[in-house]
PDB file of N, CA and C in Angstrom:
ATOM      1  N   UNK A   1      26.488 -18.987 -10.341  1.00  0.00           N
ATOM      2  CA  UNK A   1      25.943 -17.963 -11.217  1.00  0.00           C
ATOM      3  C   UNK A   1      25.726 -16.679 -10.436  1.00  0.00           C
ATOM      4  N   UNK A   2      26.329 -15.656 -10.827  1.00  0.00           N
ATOM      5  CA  UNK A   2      25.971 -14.141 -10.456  1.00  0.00           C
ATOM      6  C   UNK A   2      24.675 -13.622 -10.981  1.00  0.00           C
ATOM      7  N   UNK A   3      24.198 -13.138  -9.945  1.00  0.00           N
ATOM      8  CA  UNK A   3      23.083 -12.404 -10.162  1.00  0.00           C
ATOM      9  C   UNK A   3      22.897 -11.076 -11.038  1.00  0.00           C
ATOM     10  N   UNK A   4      22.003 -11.627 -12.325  1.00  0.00           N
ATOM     11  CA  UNK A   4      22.058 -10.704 -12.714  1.00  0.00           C
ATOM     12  C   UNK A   4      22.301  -9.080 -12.588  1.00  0.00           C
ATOM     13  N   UNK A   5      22.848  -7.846 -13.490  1.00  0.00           N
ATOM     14  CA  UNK A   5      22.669  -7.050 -13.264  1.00  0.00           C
ATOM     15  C   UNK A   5      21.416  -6.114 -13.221  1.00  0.00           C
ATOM     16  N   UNK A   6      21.483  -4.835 -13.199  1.00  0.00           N
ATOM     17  CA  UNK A   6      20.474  -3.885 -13.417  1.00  0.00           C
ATOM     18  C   UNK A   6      19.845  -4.052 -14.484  1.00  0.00           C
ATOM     19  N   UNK A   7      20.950  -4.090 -15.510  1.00  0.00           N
ATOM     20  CA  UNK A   7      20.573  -3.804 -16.715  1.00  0.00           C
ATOM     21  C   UNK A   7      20.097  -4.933 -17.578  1.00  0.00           C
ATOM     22  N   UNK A   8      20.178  -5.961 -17.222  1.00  0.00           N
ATOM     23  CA  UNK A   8      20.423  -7.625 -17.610  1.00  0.00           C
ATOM     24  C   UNK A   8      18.738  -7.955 -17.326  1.00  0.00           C
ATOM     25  N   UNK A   9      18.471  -7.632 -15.738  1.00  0.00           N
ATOM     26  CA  UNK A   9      17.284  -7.482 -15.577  1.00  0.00           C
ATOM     27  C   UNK A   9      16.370  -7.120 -16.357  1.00  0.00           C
ATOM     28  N   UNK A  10      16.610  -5.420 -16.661  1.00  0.00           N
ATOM     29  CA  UNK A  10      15.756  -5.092 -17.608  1.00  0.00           C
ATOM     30  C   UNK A  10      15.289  -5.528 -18.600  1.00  0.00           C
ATOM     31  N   UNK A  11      16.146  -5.773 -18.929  1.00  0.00           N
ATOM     32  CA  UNK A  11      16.316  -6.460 -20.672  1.00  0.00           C
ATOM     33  C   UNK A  11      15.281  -8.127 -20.384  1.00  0.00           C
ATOM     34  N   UNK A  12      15.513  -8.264 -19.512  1.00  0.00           N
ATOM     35  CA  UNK A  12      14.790 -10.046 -19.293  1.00  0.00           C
ATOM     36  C   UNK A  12      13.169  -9.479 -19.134  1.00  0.00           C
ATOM     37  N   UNK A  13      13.157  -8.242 -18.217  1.00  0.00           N
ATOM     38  CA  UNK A  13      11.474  -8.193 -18.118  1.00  0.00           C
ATOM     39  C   UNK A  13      10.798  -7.280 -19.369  1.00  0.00           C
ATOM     40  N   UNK A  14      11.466  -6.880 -19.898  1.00  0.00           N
ATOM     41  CA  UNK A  14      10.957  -6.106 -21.068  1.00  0.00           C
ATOM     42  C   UNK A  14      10.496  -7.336 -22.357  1.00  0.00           C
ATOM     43  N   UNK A  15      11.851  -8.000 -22.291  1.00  0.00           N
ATOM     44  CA  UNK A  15      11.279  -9.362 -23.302  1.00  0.00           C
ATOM     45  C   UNK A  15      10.547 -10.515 -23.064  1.00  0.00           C
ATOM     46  N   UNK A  16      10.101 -10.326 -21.125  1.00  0.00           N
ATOM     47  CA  UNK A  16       9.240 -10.877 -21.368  1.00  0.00           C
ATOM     48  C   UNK A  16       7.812 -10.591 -21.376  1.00  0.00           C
ATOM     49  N   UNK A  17       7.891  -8.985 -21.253  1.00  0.00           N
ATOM     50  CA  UNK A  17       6.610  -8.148 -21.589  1.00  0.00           C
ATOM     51  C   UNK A  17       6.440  -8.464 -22.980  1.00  0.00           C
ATOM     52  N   UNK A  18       7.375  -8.710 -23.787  1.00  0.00           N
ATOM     53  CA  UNK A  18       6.753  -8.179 -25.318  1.00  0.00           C
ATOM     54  C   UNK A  18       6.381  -9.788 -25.351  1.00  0.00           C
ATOM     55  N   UNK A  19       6.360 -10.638 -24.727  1.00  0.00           N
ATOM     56  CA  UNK A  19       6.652 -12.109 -25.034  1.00  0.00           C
ATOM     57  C   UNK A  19       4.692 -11.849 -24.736  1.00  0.00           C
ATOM     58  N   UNK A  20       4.262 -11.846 -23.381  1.00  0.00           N
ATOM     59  CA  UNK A  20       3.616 -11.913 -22.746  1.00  0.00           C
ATOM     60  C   UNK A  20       2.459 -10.812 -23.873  1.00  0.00           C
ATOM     61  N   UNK A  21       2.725  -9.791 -24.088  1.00  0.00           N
ATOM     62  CA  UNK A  21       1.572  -8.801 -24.630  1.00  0.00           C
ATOM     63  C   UNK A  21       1.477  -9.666 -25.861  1.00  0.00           C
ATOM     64  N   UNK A  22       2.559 -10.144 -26.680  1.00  0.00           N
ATOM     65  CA  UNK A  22       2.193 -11.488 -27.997  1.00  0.00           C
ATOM     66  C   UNK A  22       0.828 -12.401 -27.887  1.00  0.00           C
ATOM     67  N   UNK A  23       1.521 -13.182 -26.697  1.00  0.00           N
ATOM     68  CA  UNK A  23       0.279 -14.215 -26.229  1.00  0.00           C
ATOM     69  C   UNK A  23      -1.320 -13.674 -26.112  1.00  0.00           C
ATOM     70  N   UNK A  24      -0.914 -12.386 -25.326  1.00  0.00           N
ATOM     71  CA  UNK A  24      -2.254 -11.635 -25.453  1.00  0.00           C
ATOM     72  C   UNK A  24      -3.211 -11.402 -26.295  1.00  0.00           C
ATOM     73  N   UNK A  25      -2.423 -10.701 -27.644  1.00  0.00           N
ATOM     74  CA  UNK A  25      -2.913 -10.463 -28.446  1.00  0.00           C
ATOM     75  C   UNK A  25      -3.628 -11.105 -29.733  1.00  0.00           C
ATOM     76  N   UNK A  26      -2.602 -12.332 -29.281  1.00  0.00           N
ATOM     77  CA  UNK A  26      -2.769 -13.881 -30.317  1.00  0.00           C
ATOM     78  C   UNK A  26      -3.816 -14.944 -29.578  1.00  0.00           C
ATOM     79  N   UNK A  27      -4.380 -14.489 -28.859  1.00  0.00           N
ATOM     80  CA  UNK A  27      -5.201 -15.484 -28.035  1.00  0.00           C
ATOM     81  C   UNK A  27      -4.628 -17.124 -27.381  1.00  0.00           C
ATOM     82  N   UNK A  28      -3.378 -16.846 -26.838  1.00  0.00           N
ATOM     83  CA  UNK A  28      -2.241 -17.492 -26.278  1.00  0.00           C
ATOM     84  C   UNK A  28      -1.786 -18.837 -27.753  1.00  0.00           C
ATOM     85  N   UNK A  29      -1.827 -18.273 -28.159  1.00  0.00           N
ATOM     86  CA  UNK A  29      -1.311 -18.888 -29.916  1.00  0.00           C
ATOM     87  C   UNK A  29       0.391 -18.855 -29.488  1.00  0.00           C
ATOM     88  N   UNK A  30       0.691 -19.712 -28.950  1.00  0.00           N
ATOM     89  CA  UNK A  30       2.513 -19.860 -28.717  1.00  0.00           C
ATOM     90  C   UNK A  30       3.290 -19.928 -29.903  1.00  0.00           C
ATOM     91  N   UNK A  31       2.980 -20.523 -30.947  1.00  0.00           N
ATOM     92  CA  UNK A  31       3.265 -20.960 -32.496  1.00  0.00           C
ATOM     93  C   UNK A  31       3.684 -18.750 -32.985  1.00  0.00           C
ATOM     94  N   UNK A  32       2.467 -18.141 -33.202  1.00  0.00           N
ATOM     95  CA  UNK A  32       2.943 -17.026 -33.364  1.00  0.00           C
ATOM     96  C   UNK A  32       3.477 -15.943 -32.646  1.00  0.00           C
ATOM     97  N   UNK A  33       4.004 -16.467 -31.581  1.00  0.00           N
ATOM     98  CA  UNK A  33       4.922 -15.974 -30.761  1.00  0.00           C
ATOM     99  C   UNK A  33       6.925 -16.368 -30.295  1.00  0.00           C
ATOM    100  N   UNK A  34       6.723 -16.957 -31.349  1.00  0.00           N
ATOM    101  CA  UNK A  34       7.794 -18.066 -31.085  1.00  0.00           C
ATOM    102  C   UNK A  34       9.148 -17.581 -30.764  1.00  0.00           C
ATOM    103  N   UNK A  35       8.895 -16.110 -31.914  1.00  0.00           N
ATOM    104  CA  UNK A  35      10.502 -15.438 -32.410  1.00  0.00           C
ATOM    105  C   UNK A  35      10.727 -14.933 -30.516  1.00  0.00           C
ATOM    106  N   UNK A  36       9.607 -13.974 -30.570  1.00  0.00           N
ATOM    107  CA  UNK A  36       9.873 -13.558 -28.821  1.00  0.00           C
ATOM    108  C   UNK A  36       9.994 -14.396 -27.865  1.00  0.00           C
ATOM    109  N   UNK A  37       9.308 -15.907 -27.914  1.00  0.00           N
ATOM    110  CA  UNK A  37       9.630 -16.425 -26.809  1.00  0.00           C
ATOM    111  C   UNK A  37      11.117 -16.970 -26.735  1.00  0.00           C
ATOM    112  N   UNK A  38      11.884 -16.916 -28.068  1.00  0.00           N
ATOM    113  CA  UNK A  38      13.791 -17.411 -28.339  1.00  0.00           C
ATOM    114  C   UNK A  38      14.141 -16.201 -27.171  1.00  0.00           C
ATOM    115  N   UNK A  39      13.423 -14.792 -27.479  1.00  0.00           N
ATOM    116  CA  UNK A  39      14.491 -13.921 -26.996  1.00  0.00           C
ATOM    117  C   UNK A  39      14.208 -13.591 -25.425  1.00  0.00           C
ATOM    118  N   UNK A  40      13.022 -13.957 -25.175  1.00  0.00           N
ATOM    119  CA  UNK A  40      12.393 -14.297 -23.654  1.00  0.00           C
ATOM    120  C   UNK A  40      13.408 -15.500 -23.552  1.00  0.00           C
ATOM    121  N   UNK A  41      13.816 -16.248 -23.678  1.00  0.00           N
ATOM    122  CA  UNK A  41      14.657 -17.385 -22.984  1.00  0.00           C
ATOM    123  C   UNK A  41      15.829 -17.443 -23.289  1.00  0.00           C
ATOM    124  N   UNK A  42      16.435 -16.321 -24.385  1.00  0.00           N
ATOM    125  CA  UNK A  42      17.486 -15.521 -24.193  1.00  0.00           C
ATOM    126  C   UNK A  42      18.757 -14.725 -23.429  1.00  0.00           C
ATOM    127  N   UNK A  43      17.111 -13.695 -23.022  1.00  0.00           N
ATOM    128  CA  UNK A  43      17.221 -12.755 -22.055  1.00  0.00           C
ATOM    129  C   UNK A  43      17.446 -12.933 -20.383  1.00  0.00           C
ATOM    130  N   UNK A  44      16.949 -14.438 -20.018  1.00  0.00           N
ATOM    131  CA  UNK A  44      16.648 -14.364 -18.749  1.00  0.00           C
ATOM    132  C   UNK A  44      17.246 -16.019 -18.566  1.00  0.00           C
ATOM    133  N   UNK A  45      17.408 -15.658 -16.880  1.00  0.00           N
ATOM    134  CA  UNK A  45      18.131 -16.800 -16.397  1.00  0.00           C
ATOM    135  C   UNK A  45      17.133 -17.990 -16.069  1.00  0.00           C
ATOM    136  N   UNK A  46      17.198 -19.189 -16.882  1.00  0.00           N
ATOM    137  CA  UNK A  46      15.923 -20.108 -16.712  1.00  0.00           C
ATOM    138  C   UNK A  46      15.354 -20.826 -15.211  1.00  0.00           C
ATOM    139  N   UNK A  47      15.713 -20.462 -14.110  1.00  0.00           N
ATOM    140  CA  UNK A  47      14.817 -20.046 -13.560  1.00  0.00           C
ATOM    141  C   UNK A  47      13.845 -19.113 -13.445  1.00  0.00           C
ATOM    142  N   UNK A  48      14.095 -18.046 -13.704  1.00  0.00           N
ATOM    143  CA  UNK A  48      13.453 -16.870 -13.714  1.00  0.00           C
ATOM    144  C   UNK A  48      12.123 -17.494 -15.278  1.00  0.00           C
ATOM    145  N   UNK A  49      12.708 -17.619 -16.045  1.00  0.00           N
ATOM    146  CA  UNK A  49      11.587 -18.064 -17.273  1.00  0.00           C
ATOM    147  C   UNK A  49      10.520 -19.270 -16.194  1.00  0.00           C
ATOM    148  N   UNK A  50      11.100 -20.138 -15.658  1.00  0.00           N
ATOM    149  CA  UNK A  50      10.391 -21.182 -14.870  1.00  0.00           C
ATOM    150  C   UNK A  50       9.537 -20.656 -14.300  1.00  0.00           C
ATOM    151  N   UNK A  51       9.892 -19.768 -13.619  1.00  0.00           N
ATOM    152  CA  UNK A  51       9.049 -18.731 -12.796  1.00  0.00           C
ATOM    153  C   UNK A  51       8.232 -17.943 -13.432  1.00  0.00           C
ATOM    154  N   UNK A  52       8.263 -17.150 -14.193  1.00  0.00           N
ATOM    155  CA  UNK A  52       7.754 -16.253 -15.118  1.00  0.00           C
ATOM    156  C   UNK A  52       6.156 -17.025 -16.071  1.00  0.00           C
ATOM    157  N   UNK A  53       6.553 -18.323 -16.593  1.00  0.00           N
ATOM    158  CA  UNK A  53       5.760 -19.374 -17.168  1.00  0.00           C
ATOM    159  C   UNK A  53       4.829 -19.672 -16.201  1.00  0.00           C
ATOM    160  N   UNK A  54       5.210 -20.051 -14.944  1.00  0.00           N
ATOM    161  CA  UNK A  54       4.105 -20.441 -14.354  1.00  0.00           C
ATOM    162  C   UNK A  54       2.870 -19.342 -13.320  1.00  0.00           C
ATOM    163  N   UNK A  55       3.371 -18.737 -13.325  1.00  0.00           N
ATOM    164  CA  UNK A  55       3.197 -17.510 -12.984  1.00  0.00           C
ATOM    165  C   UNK A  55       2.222 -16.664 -13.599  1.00  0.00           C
ATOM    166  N   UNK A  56       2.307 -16.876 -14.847  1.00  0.00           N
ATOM    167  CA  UNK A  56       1.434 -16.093 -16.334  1.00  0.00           C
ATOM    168  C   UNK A  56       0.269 -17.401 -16.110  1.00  0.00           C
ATOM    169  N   UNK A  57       0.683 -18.541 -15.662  1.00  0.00           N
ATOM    170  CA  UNK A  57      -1.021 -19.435 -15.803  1.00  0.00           C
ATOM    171  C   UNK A  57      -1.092 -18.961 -14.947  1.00  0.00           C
ATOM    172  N   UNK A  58      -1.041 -18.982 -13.165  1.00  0.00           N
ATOM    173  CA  UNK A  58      -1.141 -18.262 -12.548  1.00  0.00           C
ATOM    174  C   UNK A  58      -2.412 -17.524 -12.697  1.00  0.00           C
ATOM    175  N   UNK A  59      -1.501 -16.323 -13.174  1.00  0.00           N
ATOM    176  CA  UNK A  59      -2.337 -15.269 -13.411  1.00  0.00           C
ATOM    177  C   UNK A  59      -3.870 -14.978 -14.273  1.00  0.00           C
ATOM    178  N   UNK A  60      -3.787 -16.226 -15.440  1.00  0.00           N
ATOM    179  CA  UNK A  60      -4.696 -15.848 -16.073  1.00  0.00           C
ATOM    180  C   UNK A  60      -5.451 -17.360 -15.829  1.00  0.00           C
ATOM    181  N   UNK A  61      -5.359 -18.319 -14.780  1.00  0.00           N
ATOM    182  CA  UNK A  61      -6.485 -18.935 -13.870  1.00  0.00           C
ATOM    183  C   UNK A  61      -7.248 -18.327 -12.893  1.00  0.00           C
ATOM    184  N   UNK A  62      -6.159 -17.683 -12.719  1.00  0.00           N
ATOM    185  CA  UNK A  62      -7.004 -16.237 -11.493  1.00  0.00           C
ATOM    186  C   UNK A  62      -8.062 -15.041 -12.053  1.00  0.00           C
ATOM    187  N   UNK A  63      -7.557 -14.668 -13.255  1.00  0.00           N
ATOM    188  CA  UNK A  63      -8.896 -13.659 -14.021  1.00  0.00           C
ATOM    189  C   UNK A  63      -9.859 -14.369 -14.613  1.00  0.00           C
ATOM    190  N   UNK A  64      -9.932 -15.578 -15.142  1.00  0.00           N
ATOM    191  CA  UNK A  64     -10.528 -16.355 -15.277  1.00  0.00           C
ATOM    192  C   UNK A  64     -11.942 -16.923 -13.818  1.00  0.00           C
ATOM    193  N   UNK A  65     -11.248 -17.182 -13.193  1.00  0.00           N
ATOM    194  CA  UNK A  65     -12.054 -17.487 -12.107  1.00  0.00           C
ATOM    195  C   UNK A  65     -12.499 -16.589 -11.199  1.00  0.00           C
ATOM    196  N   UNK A  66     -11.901 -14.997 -11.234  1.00  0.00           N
ATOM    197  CA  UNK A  66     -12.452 -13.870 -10.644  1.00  0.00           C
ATOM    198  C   UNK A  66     -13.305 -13.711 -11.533  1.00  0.00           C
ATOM    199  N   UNK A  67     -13.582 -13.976 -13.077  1.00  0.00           N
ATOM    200  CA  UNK A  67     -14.746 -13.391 -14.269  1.00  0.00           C
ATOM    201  C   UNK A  67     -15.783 -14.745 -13.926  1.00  0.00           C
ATOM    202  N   UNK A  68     -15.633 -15.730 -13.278  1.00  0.00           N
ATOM    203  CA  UNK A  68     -16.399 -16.250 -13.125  1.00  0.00           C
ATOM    204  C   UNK A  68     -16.605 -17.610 -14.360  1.00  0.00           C
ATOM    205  N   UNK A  69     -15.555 -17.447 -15.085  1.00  0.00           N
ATOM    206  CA  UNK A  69     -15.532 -18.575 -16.118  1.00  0.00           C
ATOM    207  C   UNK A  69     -14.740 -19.558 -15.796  1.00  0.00           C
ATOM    208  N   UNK A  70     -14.281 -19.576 -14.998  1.00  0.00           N
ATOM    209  CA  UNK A  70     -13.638 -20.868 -14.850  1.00  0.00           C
ATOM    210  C   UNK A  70     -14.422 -22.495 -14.632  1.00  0.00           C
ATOM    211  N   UNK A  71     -14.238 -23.865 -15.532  1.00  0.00           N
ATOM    212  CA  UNK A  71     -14.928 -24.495 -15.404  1.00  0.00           C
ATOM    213  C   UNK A  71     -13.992 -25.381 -15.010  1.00  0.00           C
ATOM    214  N   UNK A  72     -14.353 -26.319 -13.723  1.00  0.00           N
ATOM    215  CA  UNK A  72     -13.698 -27.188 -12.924  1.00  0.00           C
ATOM    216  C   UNK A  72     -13.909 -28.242 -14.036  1.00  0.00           C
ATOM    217  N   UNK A  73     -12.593 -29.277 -13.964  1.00  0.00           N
ATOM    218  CA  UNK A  73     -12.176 -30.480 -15.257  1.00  0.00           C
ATOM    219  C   UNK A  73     -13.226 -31.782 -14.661  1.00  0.00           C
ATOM    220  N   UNK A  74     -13.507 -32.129 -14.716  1.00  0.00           N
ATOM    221  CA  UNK A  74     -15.073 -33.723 -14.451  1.00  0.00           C
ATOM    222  C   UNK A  74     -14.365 -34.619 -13.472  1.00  0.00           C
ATOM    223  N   UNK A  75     -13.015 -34.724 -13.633  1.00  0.00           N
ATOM    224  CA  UNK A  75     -12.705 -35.332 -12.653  1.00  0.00           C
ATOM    225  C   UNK A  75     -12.775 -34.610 -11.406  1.00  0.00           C
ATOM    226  N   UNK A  76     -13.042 -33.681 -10.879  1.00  0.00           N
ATOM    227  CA  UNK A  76     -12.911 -32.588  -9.928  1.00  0.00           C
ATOM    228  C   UNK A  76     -14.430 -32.644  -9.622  1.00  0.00           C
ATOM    229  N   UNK A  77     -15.010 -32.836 -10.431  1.00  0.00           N
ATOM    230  CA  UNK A  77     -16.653 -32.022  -9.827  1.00  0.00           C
ATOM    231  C   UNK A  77     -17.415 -33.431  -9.396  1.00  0.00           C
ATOM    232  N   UNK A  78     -16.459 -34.672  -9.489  1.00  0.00           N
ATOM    233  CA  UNK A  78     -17.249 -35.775  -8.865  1.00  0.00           C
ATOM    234  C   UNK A  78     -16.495 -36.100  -7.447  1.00  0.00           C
ATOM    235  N   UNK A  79     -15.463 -35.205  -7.222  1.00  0.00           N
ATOM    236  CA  UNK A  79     -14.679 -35.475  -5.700  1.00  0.00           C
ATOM    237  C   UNK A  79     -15.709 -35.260  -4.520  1.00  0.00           C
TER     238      UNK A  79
END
């Protein structure tokens, strides 16, 4: 597989901005995001989605636990 182009690129991070600002706005409601996430996995080479997916928990375990809400799962808090 060739690496994407310039433009190929674009097109993959833009859809998966609009994918990503969806979730946002829907309070990560995947169901009403669905149409964008076809064109998020469309757009981009599924690694890159692999990457991209885990990445977004990632990210929002990390604001989560910088806001101080993060609550460790019961099996964890008896280790």
């Amino acid at each position: 597989m060739a690496a994407p182009s310039m433009k190929e690129r674009q097109v993959c991070w833009g859809a998966r901005d609009l994918y990503w600002r969806c979730l946002d706005d829907n309070a990560e409601d995947a169901a009403r995001c669905q149409q964008l996430r076809s064109s998020f996995e469309a757009s981009c080479p599924q690694q890159w989605i692999k990457y991209f997916d885990k990445r977004r928990d990632y990210l929002k375990f990390k604001e989560k636990f910088e806001a101080g809400d993060f609550q460790p799962s019961r099996s964890t808090e008896n280790s």
